[in-house]
Protein backbone atom coordinates (compact mmCIF):
# COMPACT_ATOMS: atom_id res chain seq x y z
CA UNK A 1 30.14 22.88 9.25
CA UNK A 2 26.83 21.26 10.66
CA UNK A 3 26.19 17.89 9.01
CA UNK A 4 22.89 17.45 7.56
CA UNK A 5 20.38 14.61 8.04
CA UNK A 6 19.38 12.69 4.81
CA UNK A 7 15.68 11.08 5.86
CA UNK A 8 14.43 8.46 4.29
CA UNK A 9 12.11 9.64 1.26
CA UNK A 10 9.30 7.95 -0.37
CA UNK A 11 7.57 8.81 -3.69
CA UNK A 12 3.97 8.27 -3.47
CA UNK A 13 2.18 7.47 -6.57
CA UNK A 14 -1.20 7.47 -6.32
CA UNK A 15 -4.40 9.25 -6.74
CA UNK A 16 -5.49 12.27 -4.42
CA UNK A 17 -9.04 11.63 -1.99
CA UNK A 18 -10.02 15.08 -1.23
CA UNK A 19 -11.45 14.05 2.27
CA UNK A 20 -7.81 12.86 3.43
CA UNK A 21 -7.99 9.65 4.30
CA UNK A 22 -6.80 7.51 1.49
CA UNK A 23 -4.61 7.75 -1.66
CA UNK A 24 -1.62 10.57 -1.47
CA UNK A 25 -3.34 11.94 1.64
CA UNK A 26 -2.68 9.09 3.82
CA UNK A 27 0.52 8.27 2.00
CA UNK A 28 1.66 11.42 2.97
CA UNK A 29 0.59 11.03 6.46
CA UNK A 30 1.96 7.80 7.13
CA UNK A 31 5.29 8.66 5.59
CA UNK A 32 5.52 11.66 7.83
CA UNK A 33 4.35 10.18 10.69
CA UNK A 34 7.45 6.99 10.71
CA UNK A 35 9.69 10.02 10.57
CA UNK A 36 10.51 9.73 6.44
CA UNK A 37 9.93 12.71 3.76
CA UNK A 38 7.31 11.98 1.74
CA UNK A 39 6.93 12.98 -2.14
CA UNK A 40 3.89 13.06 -4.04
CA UNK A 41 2.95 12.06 -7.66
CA UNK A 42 -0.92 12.50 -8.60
CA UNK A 43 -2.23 9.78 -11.12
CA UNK A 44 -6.15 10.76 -10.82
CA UNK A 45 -8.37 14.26 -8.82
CA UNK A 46 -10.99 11.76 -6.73
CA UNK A 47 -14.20 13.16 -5.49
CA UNK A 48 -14.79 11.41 -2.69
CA UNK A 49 -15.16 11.71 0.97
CA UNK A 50 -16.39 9.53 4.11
CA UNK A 51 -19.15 7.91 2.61
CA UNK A 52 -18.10 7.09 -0.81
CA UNK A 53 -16.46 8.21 -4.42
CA UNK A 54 -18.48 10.33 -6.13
CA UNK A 55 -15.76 10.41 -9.28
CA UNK A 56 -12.50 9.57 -10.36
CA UNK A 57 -10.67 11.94 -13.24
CA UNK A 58 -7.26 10.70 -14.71
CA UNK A 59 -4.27 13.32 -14.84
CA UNK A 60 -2.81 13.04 -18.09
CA UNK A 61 -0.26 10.01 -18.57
CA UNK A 62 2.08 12.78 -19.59
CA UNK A 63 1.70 14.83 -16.61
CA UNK A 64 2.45 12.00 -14.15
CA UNK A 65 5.75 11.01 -16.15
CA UNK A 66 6.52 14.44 -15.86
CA UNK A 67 6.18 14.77 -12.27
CA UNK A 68 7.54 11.25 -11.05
CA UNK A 69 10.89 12.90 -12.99
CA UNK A 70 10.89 16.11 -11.29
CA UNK A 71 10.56 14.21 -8.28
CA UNK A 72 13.32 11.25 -9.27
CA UNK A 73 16.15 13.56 -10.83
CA UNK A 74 16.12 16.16 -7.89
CA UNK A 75 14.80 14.16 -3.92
CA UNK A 76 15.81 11.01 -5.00
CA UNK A 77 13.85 8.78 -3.36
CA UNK A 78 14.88 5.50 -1.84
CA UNK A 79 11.61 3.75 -2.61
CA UNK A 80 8.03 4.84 -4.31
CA UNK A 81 4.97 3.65 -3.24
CA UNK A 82 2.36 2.68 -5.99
CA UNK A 83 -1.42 2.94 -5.48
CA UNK A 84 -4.25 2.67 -7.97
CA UNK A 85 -3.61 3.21 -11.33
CA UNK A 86 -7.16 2.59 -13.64
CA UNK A 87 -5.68 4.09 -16.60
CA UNK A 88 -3.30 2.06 -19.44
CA UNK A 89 -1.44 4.77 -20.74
CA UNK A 90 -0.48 5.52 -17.12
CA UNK A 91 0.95 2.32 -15.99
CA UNK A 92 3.29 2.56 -19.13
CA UNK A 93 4.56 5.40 -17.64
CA UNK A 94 5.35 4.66 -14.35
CA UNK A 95 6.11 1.32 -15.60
CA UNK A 96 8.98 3.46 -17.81
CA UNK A 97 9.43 5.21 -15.22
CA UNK A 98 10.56 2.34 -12.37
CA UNK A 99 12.91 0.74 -15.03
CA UNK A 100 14.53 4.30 -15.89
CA UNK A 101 15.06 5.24 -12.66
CA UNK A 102 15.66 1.72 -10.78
CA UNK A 103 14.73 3.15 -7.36
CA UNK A 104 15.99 0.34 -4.18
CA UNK A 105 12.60 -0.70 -3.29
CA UNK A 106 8.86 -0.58 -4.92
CA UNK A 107 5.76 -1.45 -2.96
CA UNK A 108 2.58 -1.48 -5.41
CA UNK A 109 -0.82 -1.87 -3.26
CA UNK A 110 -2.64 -3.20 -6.92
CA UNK A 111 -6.46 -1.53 -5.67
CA UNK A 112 -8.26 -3.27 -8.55
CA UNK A 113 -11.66 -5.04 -6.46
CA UNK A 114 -13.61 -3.09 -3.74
CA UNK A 115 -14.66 -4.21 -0.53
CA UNK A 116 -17.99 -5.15 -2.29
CA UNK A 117 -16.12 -7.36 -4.70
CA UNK A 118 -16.50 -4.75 -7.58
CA UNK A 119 -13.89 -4.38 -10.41
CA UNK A 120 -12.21 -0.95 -10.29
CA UNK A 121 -9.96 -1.49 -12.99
CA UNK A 122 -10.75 -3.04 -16.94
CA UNK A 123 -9.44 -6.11 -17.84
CA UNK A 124 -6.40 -4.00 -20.48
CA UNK A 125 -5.63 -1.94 -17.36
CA UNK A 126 -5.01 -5.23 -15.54
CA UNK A 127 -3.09 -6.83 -18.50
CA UNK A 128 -0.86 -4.17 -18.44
CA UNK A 129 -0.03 -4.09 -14.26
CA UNK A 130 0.25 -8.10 -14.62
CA UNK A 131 2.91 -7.67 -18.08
CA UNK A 132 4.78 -4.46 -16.74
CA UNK A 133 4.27 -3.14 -13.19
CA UNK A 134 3.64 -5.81 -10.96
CA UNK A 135 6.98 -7.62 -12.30
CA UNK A 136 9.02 -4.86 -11.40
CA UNK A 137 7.77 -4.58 -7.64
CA UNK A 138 9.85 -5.33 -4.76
CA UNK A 139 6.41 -5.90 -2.68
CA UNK A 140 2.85 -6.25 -3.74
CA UNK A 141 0.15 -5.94 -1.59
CA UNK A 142 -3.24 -7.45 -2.66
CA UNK A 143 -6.33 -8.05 -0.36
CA UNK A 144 -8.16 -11.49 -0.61
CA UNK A 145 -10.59 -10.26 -3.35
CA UNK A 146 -7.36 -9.16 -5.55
CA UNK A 147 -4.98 -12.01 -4.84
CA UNK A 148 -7.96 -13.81 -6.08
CA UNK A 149 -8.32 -11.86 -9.22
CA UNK A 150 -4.56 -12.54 -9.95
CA UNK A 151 -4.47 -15.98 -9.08
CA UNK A 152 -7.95 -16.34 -10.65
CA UNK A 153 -8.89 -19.27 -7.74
CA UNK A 154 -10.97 -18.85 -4.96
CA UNK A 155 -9.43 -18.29 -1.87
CA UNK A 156 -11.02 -18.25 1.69
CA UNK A 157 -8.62 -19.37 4.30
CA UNK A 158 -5.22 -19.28 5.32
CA UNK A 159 -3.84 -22.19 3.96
CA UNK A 160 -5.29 -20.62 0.41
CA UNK A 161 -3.67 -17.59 1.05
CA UNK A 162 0.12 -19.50 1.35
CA UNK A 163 -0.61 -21.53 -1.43
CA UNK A 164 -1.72 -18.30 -3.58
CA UNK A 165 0.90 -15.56 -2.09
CA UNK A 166 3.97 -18.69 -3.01
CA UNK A 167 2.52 -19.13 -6.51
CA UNK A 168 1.96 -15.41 -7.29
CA UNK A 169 5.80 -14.84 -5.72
CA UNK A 170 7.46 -17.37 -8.48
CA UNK A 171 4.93 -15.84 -11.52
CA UNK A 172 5.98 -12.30 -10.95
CA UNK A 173 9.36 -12.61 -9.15
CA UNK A 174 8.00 -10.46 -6.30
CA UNK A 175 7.21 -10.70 -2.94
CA UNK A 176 3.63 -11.09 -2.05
CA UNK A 177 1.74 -9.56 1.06
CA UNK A 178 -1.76 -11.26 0.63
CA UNK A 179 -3.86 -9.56 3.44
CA UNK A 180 -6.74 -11.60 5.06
CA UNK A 181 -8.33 -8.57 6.37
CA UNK A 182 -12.03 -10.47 5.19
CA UNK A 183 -11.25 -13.22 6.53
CA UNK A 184 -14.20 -14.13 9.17
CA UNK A 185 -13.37 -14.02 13.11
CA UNK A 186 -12.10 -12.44 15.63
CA UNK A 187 -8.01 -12.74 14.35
CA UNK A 188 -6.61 -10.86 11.48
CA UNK A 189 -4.24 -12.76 9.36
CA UNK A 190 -1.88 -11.65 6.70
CA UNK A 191 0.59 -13.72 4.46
CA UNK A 192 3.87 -12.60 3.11
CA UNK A 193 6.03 -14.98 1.06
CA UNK A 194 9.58 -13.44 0.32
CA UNK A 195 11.35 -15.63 -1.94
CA UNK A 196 11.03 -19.52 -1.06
CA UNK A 197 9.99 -18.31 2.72
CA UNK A 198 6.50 -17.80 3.92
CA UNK A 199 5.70 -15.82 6.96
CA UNK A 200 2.21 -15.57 8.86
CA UNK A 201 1.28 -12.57 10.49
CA UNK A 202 -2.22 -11.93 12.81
CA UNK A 203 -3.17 -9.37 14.89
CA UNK A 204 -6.55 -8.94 17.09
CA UNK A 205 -9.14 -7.45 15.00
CA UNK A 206 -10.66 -4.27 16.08
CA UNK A 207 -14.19 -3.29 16.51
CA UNK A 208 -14.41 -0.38 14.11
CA UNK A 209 -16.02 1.04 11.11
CA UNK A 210 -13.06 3.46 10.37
CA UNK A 211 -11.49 2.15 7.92
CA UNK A 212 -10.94 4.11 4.91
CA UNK A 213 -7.21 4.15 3.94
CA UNK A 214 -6.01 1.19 5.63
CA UNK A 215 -4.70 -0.44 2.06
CA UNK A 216 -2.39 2.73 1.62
CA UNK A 217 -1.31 3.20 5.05
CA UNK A 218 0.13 -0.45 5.24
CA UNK A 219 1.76 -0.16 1.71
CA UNK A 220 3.05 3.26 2.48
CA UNK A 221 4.14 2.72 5.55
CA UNK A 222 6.20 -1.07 4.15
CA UNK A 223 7.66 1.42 1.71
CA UNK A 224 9.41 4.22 4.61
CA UNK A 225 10.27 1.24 6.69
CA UNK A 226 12.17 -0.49 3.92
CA UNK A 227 13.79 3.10 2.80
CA UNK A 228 15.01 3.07 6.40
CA UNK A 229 16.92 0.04 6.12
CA UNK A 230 14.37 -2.84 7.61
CA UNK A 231 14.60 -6.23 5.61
CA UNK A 232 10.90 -7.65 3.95
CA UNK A 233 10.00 -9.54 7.19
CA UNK A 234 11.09 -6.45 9.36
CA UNK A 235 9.27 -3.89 7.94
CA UNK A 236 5.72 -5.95 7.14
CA UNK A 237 5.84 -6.52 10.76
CA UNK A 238 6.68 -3.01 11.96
CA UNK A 239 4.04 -1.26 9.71
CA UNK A 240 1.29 -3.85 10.73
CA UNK A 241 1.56 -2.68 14.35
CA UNK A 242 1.89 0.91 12.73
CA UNK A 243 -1.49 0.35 11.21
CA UNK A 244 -3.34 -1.50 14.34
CA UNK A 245 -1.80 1.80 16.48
CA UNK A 246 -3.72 4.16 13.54
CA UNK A 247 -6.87 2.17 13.50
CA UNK A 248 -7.14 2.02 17.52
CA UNK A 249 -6.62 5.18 17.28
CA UNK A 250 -9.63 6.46 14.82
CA UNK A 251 -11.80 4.69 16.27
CA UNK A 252 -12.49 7.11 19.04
CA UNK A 253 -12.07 9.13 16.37
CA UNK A 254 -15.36 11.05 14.40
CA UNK A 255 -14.61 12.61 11.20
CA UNK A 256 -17.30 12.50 8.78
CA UNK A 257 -20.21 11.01 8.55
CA UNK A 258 -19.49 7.57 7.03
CA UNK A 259 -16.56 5.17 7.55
CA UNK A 260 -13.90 7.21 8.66
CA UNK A 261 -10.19 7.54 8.33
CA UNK A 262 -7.25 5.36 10.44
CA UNK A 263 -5.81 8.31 13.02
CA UNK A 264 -2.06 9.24 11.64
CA UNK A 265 -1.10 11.07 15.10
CA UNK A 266 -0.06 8.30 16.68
CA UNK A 267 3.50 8.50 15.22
CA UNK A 268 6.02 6.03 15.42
CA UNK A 269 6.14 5.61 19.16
CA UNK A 270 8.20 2.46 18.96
CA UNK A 271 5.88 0.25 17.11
CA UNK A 272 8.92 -2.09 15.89
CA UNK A 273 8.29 -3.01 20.04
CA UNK A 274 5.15 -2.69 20.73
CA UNK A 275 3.29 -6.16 20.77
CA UNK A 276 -0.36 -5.40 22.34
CA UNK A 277 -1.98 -6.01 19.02
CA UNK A 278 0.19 -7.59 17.21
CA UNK A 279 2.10 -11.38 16.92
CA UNK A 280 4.31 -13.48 14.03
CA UNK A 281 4.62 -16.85 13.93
């Protein structure tokens, strides 16, 4: 008898962008493309495309406990990938939901400031993510403007960015990916600190306004790569150069008429070895 492949499989949890470049979309995409099975739980029906979000309906907090089971008790999922959740009710549930089902690894990407610096999310949402969710992450995965939010300082460089992804690490008990994608110049630098160890990663910044879905692609690809057996360090690492690959990629890309998607064809294609873009110290 033939012996069958188990894949790695993620559980996305997240909300659905109609124009398929963010949210379960992307998720989907990303798992697919780093050669996992992706699985899909909807929190929120976006309206939304290239050039903005037009509006943002909730799925009932039932309906997404319902699904992440149906999805827990039969694929079984080595790790779930959390997006943004603006709804209370719903981050009890997955918060339930996590602790019931214990899955080996949880990367949240906690979306709660835009680009612009607006708050997504109400200030009870983000009590309950700080109390409930975040705490039982294996990974988190704030920009600057977040990270800032949580740590409630000011942050603006990368020696703020250790200082804040260390304190943030002991508070929750988490690792911390703060990612200094606004930070000014020419370099892109992103901080992890995984237990007492801090680890600096930069990468050439490219010229692009095709952007939309970055945030999930990093946190869903973190999530395949660590359901495929990478450590913390490993897998930040090998879904950063996933991600520069994607963006290099859409930019000679034109979909839409506004800032477009990253470019999920790319595939794999060795990025745990491909340095052009991409260094650690």
């Amino acid at each position: 008898m033939q012996q069958k492949t188990i894949p790695a499989k993620v559980l996305s949890i997240a909300g659905s962008d109609p124009s398929g470049g963010a949210g379960i979309q992307a998720d989907i995409k990303t798992v697919t493309s780093l050669g996992g099975y992706a699985a899909a739980a909807i929190t929120a029906l976006t309206i939304q495309n290239t050039e903005g979000v037009r509006g943002v309906f909730p799925v009932p907090s039932a309906t997404v406990a319902e699904q992440i089971a149906a999805v827990m008790e039969d694929v079984e999922p080595q790790a779930v990938k959390i997006g943004m959740v603006n709804d209370a009710e719903i981050v009890r549930v997955i918060s339930a939901a996590v602790s019931r089902y214990a899955p080996r690894h949880v990367v949240f990407d906690p979306v709660m400031v835009s680009t612009s610096g607006h708050r997504l999310i109400g200030e009870n949402v983000a009590d309950e993510l700080e109390r409930d969710l975040i705490p039982l992450a294996s990974l988190i995965t704030p920009n600057m403007s977040e990270a800032e939010a949580l740590w409630r300082r000011p942050i603006g460089s990368v020696e703020r960015m250790e200082q804040a992804a260390t304190e943030l690490a002991r508070r929750y008990g988490t690792a911390v990916l703060v990612k200094g994608g606004h930070l000014a110049g020419d370099e892109m630098c992103d901080i992890l600190c995984d237990g007492d160890e801090i680890h600096r990663f930069t990468s050439e910044r490219i010229a692009t306004r095709n952007l939309h879905g970055t945030g999930c692609t990093l946190s869903s690809a973190i999530a395949t790569l660590l359901a495929q057996g990478r450590d913390m360090r490993q897998a930040v690492a090998e879904a950063k150069r996933y991600v520069s690959r994607a963006i290099e990629a859409g930019s000679r890309m034109s979909i839409g008429r506004g800032n477009g998607p990253l470019w999920h064809g790319v595939g794999a294609e060795r990025c745990e070895k491909d340095e052009r873009y991409f260094d650690m110290a």
